[in-house]
PDB file of N, CA and C in Angstrom:
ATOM      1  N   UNK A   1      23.332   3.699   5.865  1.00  0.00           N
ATOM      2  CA  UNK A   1      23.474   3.549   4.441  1.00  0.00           C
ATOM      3  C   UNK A   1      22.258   4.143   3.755  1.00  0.00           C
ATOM      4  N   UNK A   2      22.801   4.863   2.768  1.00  0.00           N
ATOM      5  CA  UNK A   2      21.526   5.371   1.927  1.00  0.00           C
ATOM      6  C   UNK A   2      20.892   4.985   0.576  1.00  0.00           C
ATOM      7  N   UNK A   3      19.836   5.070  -0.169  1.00  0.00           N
ATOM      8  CA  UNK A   3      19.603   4.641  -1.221  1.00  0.00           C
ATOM      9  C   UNK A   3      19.935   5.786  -1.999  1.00  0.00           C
ATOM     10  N   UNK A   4      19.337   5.753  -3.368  1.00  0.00           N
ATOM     11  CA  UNK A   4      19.381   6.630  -4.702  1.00  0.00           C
ATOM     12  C   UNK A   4      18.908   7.913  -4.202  1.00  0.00           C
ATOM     13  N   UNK A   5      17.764   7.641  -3.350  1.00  0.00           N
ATOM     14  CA  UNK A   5      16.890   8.757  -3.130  1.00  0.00           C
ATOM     15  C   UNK A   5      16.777   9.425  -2.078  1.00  0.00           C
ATOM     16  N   UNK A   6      18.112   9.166  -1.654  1.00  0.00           N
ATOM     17  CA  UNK A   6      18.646  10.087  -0.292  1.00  0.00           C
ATOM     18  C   UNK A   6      17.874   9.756   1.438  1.00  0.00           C
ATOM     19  N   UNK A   7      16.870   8.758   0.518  1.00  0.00           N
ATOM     20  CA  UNK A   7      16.134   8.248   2.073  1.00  0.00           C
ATOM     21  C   UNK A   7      17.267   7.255   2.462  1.00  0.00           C
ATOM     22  N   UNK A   8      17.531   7.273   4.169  1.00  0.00           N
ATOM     23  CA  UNK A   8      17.902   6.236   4.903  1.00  0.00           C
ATOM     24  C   UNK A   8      16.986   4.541   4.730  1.00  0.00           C
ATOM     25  N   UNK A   9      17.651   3.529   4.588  1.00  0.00           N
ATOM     26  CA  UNK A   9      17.531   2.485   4.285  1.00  0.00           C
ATOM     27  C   UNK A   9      17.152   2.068   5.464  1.00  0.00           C
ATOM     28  N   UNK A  10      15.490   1.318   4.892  1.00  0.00           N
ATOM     29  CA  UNK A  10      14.892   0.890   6.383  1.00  0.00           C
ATOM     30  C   UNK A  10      14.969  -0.545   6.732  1.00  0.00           C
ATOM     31  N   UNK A  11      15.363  -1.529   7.401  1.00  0.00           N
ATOM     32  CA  UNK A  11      15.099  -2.742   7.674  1.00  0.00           C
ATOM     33  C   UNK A  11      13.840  -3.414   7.710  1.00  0.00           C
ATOM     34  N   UNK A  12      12.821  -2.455   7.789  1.00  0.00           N
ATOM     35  CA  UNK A  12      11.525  -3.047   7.867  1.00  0.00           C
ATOM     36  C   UNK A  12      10.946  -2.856   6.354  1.00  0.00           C
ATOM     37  N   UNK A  13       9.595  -3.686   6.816  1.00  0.00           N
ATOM     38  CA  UNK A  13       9.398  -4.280   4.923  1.00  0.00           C
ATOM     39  C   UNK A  13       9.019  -2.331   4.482  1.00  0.00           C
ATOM     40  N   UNK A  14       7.961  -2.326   5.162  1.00  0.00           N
ATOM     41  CA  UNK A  14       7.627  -0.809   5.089  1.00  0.00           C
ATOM     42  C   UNK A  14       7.339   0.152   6.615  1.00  0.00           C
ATOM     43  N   UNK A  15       7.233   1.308   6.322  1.00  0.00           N
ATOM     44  CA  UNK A  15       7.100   2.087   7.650  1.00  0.00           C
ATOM     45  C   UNK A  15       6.009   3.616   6.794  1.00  0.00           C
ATOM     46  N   UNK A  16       4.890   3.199   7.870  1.00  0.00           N
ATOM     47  CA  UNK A  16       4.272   4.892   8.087  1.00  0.00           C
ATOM     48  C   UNK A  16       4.783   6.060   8.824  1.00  0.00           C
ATOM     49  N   UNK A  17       4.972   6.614   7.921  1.00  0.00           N
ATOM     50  CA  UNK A  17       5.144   7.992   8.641  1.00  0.00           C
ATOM     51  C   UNK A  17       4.271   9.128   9.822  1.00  0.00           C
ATOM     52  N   UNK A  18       4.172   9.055  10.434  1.00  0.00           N
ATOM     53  CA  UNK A  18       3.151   9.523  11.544  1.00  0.00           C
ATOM     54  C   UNK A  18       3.179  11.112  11.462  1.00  0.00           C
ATOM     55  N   UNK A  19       2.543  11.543  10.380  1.00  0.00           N
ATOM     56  CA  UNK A  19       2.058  13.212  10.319  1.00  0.00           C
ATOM     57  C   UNK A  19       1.756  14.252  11.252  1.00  0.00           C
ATOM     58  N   UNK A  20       1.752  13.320  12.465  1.00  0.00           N
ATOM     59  CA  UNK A  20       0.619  14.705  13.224  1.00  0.00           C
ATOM     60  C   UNK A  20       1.527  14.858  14.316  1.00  0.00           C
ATOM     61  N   UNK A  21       2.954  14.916  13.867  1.00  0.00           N
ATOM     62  CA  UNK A  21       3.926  15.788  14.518  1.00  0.00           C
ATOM     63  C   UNK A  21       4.206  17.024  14.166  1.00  0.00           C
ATOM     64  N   UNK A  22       4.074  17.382  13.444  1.00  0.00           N
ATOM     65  CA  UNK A  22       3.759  18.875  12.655  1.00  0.00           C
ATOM     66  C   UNK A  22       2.626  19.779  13.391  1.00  0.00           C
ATOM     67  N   UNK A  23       2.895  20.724  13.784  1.00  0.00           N
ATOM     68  CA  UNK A  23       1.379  21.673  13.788  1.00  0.00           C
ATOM     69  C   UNK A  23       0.126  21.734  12.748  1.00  0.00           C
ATOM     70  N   UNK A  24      -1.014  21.476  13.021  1.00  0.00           N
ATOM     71  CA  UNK A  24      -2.124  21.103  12.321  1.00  0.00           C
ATOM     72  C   UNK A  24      -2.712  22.455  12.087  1.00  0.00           C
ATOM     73  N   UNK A  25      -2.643  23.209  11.225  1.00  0.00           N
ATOM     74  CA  UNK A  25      -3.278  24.139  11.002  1.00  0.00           C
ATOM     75  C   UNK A  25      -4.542  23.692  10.117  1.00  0.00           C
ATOM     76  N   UNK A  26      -5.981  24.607  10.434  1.00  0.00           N
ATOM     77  CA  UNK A  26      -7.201  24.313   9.665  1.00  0.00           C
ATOM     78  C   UNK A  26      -6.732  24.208   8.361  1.00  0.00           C
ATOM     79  N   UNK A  27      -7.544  23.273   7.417  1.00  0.00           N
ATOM     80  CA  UNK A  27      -7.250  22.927   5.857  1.00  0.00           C
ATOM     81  C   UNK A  27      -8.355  23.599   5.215  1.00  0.00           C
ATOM     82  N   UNK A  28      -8.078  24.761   4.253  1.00  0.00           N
ATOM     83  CA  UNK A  28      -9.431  25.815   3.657  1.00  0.00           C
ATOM     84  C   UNK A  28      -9.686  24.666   2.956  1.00  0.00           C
ATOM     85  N   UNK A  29     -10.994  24.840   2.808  1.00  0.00           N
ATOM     86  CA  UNK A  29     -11.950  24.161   1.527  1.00  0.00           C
ATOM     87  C   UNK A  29     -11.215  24.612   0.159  1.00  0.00           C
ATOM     88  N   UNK A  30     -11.771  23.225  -0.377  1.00  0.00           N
ATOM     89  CA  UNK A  30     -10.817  23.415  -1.764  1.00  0.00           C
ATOM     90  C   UNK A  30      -9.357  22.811  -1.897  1.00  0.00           C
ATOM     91  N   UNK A  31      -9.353  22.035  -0.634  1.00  0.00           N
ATOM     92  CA  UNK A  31      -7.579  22.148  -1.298  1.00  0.00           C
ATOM     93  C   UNK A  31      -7.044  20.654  -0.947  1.00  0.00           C
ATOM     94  N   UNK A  32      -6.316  20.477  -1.967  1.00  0.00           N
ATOM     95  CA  UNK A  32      -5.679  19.103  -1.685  1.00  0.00           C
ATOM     96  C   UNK A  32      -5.117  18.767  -0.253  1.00  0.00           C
ATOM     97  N   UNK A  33      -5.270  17.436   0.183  1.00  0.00           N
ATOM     98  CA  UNK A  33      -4.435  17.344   1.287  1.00  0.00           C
ATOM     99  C   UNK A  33      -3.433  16.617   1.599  1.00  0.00           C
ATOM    100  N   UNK A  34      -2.555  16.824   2.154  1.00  0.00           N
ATOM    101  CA  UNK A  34      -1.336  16.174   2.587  1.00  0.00           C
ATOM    102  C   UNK A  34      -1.616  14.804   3.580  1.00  0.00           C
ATOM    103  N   UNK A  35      -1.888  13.597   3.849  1.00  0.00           N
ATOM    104  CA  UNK A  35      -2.123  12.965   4.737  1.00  0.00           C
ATOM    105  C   UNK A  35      -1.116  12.335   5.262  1.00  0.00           C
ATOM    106  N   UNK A  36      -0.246  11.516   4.299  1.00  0.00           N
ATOM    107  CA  UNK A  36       0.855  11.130   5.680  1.00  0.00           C
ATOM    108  C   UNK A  36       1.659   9.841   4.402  1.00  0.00           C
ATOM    109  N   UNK A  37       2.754   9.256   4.068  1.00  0.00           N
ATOM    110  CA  UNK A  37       3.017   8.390   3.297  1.00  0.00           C
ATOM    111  C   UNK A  37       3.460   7.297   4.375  1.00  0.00           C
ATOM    112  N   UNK A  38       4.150   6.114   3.252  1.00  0.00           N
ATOM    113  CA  UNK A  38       4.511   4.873   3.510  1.00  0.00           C
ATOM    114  C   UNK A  38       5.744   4.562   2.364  1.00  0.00           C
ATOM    115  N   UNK A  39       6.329   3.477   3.256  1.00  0.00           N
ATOM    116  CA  UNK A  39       6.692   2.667   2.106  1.00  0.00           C
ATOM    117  C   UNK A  39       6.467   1.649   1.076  1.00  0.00           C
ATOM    118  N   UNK A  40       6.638   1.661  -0.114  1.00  0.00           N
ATOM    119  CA  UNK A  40       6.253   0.230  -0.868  1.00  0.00           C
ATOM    120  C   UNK A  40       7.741  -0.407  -1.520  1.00  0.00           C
ATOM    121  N   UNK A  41       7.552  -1.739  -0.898  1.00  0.00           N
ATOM    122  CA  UNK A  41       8.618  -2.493  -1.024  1.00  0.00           C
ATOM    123  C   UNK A  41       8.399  -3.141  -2.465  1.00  0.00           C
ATOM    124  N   UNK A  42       8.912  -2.570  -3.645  1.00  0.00           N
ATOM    125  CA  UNK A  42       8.976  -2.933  -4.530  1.00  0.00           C
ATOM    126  C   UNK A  42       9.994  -4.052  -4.866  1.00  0.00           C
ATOM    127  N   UNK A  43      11.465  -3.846  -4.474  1.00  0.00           N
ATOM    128  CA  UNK A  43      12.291  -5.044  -4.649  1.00  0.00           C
ATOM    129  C   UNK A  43      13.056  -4.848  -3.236  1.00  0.00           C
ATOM    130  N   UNK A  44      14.127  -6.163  -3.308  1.00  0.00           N
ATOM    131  CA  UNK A  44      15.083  -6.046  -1.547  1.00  0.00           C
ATOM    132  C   UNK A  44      15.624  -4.476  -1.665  1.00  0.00           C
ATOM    133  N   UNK A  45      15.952  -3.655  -2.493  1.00  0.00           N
ATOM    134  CA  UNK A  45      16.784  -2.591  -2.270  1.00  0.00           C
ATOM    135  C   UNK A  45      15.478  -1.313  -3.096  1.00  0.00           C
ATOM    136  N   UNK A  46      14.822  -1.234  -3.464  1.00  0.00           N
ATOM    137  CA  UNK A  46      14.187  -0.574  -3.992  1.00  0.00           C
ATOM    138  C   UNK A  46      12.449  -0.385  -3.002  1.00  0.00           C
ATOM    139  N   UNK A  47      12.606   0.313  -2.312  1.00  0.00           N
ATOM    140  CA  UNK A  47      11.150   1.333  -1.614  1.00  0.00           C
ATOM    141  C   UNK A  47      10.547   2.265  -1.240  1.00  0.00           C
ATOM    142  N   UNK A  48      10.157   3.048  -2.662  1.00  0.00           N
ATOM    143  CA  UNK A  48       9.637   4.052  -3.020  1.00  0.00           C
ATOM    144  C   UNK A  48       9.025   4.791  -1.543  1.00  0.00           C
ATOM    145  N   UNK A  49       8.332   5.628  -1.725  1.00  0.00           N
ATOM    146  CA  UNK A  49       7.496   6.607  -0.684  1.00  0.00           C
ATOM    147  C   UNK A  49       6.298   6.638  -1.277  1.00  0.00           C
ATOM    148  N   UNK A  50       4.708   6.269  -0.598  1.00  0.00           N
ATOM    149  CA  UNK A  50       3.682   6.790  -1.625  1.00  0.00           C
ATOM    150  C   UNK A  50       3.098   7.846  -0.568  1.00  0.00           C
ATOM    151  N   UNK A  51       2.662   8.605  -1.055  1.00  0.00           N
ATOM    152  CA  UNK A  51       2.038   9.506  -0.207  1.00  0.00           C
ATOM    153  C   UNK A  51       0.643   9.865  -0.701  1.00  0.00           C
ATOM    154  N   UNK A  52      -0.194  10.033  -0.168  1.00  0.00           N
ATOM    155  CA  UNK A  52      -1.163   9.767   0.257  1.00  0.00           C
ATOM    156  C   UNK A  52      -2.206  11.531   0.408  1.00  0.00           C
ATOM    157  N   UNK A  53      -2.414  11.788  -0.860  1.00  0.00           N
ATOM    158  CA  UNK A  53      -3.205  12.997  -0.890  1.00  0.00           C
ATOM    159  C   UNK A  53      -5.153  12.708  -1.173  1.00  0.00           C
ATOM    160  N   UNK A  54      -5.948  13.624  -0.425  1.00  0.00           N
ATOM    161  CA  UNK A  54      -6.787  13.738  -0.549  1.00  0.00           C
ATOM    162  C   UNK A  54      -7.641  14.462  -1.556  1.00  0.00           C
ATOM    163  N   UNK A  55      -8.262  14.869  -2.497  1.00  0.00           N
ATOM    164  CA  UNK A  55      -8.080  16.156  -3.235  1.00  0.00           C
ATOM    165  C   UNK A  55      -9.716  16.764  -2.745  1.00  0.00           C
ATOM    166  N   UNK A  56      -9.714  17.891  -3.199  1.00  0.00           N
ATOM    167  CA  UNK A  56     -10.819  18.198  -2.716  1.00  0.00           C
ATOM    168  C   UNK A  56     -12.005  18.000  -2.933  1.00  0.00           C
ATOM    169  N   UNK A  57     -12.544  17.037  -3.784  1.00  0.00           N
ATOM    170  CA  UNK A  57     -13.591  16.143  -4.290  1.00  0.00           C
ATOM    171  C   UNK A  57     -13.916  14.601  -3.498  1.00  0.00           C
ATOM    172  N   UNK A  58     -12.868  14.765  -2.495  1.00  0.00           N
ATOM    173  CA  UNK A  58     -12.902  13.228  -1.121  1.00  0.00           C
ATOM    174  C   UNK A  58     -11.996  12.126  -1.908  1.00  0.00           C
ATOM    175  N   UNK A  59     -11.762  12.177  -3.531  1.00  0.00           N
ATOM    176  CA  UNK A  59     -10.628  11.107  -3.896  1.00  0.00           C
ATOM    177  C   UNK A  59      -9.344  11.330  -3.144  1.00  0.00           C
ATOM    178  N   UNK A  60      -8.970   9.817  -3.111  1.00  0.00           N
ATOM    179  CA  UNK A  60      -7.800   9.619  -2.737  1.00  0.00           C
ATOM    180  C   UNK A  60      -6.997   9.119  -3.753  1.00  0.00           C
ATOM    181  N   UNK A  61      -5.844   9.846  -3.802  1.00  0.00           N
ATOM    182  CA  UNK A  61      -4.699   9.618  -4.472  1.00  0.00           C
ATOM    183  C   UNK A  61      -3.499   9.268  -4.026  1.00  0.00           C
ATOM    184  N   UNK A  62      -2.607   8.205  -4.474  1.00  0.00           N
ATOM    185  CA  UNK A  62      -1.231   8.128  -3.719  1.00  0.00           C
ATOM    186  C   UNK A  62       0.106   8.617  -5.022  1.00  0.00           C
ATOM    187  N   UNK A  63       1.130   9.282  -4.617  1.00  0.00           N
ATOM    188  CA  UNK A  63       1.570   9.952  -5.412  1.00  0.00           C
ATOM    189  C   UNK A  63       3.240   9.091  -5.367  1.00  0.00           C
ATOM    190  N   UNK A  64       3.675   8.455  -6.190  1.00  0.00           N
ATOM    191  CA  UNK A  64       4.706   7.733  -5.909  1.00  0.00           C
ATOM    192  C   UNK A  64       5.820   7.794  -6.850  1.00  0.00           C
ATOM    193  N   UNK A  65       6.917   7.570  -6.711  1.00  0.00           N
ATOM    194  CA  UNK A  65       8.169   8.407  -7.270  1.00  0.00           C
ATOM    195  C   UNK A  65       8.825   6.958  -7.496  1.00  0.00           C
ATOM    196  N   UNK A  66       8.788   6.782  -9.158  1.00  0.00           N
ATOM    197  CA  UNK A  66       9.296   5.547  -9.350  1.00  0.00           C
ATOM    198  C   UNK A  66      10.694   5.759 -10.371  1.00  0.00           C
ATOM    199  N   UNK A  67      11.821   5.124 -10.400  1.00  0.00           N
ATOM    200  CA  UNK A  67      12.712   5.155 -11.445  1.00  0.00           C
ATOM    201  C   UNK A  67      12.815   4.248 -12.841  1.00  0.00           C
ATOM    202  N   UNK A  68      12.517   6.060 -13.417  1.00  0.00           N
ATOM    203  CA  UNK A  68      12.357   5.185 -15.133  1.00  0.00           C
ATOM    204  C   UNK A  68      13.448   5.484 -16.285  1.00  0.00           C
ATOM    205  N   UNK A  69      14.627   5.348 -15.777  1.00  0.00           N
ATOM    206  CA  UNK A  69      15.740   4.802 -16.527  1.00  0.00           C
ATOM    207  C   UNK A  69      16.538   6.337 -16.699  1.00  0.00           C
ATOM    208  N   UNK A  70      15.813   7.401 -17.113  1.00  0.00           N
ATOM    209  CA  UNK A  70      15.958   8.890 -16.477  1.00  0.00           C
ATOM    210  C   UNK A  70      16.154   9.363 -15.730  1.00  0.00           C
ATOM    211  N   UNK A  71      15.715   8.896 -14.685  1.00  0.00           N
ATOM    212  CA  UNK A  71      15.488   9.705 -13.389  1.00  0.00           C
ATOM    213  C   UNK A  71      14.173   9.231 -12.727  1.00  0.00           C
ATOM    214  N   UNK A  72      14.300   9.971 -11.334  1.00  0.00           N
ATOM    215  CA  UNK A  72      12.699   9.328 -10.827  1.00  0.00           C
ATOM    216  C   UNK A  72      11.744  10.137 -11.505  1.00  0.00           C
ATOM    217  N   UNK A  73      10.308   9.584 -11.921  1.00  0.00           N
ATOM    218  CA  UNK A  73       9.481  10.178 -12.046  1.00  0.00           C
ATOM    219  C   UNK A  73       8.052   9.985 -11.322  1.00  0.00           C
ATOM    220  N   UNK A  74       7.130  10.954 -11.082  1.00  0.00           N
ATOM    221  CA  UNK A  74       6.174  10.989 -10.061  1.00  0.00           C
ATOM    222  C   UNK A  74       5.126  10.375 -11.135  1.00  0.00           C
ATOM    223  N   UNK A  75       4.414   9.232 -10.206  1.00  0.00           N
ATOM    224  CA  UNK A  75       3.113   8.880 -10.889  1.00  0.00           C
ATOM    225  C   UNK A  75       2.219   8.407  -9.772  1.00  0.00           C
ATOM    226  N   UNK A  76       0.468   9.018  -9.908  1.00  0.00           N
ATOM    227  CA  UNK A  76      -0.608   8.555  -9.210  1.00  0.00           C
ATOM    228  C   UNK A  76      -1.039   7.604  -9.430  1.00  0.00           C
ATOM    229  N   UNK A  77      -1.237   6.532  -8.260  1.00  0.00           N
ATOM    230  CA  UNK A  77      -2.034   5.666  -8.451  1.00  0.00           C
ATOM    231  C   UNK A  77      -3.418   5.914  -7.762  1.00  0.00           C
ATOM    232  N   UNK A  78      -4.398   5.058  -8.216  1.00  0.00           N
ATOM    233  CA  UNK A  78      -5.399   5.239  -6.807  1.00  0.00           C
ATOM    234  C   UNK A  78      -5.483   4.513  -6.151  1.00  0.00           C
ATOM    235  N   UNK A  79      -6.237   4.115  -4.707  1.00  0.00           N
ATOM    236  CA  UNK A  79      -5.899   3.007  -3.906  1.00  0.00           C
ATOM    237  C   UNK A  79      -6.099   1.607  -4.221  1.00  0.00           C
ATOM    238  N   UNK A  80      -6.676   1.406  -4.947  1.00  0.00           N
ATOM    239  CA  UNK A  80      -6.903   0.293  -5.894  1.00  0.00           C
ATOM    240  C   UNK A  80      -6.256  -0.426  -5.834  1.00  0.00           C
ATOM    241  N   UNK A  81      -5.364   0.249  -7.074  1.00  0.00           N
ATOM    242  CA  UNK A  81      -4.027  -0.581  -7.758  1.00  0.00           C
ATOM    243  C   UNK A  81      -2.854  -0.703  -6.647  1.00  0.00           C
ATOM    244  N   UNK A  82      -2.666   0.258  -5.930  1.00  0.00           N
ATOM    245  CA  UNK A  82      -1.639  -0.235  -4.624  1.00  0.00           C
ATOM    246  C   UNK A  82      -2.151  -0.944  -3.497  1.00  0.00           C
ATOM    247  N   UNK A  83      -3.716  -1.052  -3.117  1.00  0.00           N
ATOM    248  CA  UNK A  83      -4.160  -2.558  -2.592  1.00  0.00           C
ATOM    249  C   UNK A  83      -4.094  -3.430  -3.618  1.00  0.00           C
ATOM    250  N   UNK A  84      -3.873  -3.601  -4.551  1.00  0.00           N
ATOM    251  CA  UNK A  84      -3.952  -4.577  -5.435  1.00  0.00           C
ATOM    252  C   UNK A  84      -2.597  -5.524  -5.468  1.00  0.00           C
ATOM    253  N   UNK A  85      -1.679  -4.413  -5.548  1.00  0.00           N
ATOM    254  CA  UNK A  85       0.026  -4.791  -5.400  1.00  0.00           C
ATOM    255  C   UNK A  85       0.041  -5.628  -4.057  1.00  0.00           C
ATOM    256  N   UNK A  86      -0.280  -4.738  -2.791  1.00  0.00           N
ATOM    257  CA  UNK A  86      -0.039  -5.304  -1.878  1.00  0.00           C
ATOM    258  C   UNK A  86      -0.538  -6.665  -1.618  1.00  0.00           C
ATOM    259  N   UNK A  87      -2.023  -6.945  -1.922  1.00  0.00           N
ATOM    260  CA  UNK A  87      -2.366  -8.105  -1.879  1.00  0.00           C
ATOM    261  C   UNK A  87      -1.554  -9.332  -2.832  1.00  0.00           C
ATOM    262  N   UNK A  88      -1.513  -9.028  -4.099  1.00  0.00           N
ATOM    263  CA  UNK A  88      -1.157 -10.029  -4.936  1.00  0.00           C
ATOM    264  C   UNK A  88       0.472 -10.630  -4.435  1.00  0.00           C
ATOM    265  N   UNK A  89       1.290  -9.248  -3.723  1.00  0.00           N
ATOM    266  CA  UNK A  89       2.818  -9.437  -3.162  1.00  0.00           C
ATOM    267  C   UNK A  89       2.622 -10.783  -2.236  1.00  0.00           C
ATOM    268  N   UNK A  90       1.314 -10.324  -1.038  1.00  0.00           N
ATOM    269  CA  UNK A  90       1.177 -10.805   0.052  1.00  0.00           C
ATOM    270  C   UNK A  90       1.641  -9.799   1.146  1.00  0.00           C
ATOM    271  N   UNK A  91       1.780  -8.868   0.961  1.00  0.00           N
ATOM    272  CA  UNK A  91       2.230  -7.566   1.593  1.00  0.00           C
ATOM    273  C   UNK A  91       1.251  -7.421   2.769  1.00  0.00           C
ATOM    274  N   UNK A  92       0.805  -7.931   4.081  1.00  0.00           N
ATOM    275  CA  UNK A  92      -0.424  -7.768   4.918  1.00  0.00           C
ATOM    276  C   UNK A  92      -0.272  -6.379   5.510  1.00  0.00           C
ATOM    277  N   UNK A  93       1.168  -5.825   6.068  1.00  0.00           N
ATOM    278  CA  UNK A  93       1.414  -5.137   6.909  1.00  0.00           C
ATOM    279  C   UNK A  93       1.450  -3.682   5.729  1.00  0.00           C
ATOM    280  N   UNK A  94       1.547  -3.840   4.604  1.00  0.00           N
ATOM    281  CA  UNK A  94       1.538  -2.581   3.756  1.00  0.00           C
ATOM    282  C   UNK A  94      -0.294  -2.359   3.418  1.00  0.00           C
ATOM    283  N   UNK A  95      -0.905  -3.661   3.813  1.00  0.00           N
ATOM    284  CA  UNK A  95      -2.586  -3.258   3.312  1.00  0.00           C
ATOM    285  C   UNK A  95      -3.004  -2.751   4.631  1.00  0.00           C
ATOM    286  N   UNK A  96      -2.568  -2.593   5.548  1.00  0.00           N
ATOM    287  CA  UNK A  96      -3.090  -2.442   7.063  1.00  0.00           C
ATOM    288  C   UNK A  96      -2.241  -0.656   7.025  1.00  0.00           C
ATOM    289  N   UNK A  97      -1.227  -0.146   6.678  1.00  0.00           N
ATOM    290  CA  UNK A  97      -0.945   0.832   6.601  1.00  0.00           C
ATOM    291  C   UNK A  97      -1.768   1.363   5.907  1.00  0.00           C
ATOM    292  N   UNK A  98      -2.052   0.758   4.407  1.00  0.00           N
ATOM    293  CA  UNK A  98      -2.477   1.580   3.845  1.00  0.00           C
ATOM    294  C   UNK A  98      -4.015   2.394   4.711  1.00  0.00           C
ATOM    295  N   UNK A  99      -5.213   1.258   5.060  1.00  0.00           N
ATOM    296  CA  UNK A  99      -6.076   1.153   5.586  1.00  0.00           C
ATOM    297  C   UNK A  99      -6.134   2.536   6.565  1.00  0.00           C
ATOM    298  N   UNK A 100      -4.882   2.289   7.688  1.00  0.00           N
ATOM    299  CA  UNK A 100      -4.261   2.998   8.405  1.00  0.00           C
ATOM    300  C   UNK A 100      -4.723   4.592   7.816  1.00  0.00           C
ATOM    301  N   UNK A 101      -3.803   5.112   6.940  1.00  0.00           N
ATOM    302  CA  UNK A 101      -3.871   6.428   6.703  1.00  0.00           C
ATOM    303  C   UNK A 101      -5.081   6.918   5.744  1.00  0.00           C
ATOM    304  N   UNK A 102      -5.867   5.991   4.843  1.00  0.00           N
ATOM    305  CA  UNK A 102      -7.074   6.598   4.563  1.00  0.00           C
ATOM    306  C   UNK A 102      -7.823   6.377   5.445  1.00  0.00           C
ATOM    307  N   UNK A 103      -7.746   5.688   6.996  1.00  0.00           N
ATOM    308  CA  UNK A 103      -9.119   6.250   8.091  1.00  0.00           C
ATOM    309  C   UNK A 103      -8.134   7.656   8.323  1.00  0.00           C
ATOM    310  N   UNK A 104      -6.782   7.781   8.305  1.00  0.00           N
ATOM    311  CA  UNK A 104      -6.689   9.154   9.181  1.00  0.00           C
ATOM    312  C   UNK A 104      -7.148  10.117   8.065  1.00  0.00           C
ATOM    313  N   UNK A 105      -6.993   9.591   7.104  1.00  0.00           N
ATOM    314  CA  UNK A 105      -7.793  10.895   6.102  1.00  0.00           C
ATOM    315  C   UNK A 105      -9.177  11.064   6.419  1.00  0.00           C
ATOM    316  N   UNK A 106      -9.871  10.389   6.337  1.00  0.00           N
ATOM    317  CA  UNK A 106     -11.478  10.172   7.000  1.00  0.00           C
ATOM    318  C   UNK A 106     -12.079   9.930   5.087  1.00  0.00           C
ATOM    319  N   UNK A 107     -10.930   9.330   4.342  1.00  0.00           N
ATOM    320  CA  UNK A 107     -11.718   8.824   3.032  1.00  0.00           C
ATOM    321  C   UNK A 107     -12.647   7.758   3.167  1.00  0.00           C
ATOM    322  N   UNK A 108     -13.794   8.353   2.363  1.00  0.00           N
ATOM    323  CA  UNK A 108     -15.248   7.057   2.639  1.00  0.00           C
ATOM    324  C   UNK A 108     -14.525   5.988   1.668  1.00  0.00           C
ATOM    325  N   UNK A 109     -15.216   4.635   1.794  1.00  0.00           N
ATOM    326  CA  UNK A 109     -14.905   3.313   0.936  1.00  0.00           C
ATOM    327  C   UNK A 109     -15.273   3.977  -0.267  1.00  0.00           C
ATOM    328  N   UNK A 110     -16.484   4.441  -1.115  1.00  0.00           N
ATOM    329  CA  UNK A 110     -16.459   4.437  -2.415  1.00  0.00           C
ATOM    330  C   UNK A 110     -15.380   5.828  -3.426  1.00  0.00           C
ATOM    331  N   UNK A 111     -14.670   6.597  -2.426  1.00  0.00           N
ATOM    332  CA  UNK A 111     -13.629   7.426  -2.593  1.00  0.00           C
ATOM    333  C   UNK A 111     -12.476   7.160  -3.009  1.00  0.00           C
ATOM    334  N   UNK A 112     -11.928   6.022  -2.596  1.00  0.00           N
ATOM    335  CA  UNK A 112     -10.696   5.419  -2.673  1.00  0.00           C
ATOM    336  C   UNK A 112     -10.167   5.012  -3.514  1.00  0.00           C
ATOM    337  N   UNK A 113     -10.721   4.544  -4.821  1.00  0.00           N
ATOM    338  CA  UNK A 113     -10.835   4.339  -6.315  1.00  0.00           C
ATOM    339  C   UNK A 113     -10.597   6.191  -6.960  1.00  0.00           C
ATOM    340  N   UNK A 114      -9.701   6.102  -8.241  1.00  0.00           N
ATOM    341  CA  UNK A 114      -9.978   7.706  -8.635  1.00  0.00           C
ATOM    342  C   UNK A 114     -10.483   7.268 -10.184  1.00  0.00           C
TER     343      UNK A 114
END
């Protein structure tokens, strides 16, 4: 069964996506990076994708595709506010993902805020 957004409907609260099945080609200086997304379980049927870019200044950004009555539209958060969600939900296993993919980014702690 599928949702709105053509993703397959997951049983689990959320799931990381594991990036480094792809060929890793060197990343030139300068350039945003792709690191790897998740899910955020916003309601029982509603869980967006955030994904998880680096930019080339070491911020981290998560880029998330929410529906606003239009259509989906893309909005950044920084890690902040989506540890913030997760905690206040009680979400443990979405703060441990998150955690998860900014070490695979190699973002320092005072980065993670934009």
């Amino acid at each position: 069964m599928e949702n709105r957004g053509g993703e397959p409907r997951s049983k689990a609260t959320s799931c990381a996506i594991d990036e480094r099945t792809r060929p890793s080609a060197p990343e030139p200086e300068g350039r945003v990076r792709r690191i790897g997304r998740l899910r955020v379980p916003l309601t029982l049927t509603c869980r967006p994708w955030a994904t998880l870019f680096v930019m080339p200044d070491g911020r981290a950004l998560w880029c998330v595709r929410l529906w606003d009555g239009a259509g989906p539209a893309k909005r950044l958060l920084p890690t902040t506010t989506l540890r913030a969600y997760a905690r206040a939900s009680g979400l443990s296993e979405l703060e441990r993902e998150i955690a998860e993919l900014l070490d695979r980014g190699g973002v320092p702690r005072d980065r993670e805020g934009a």
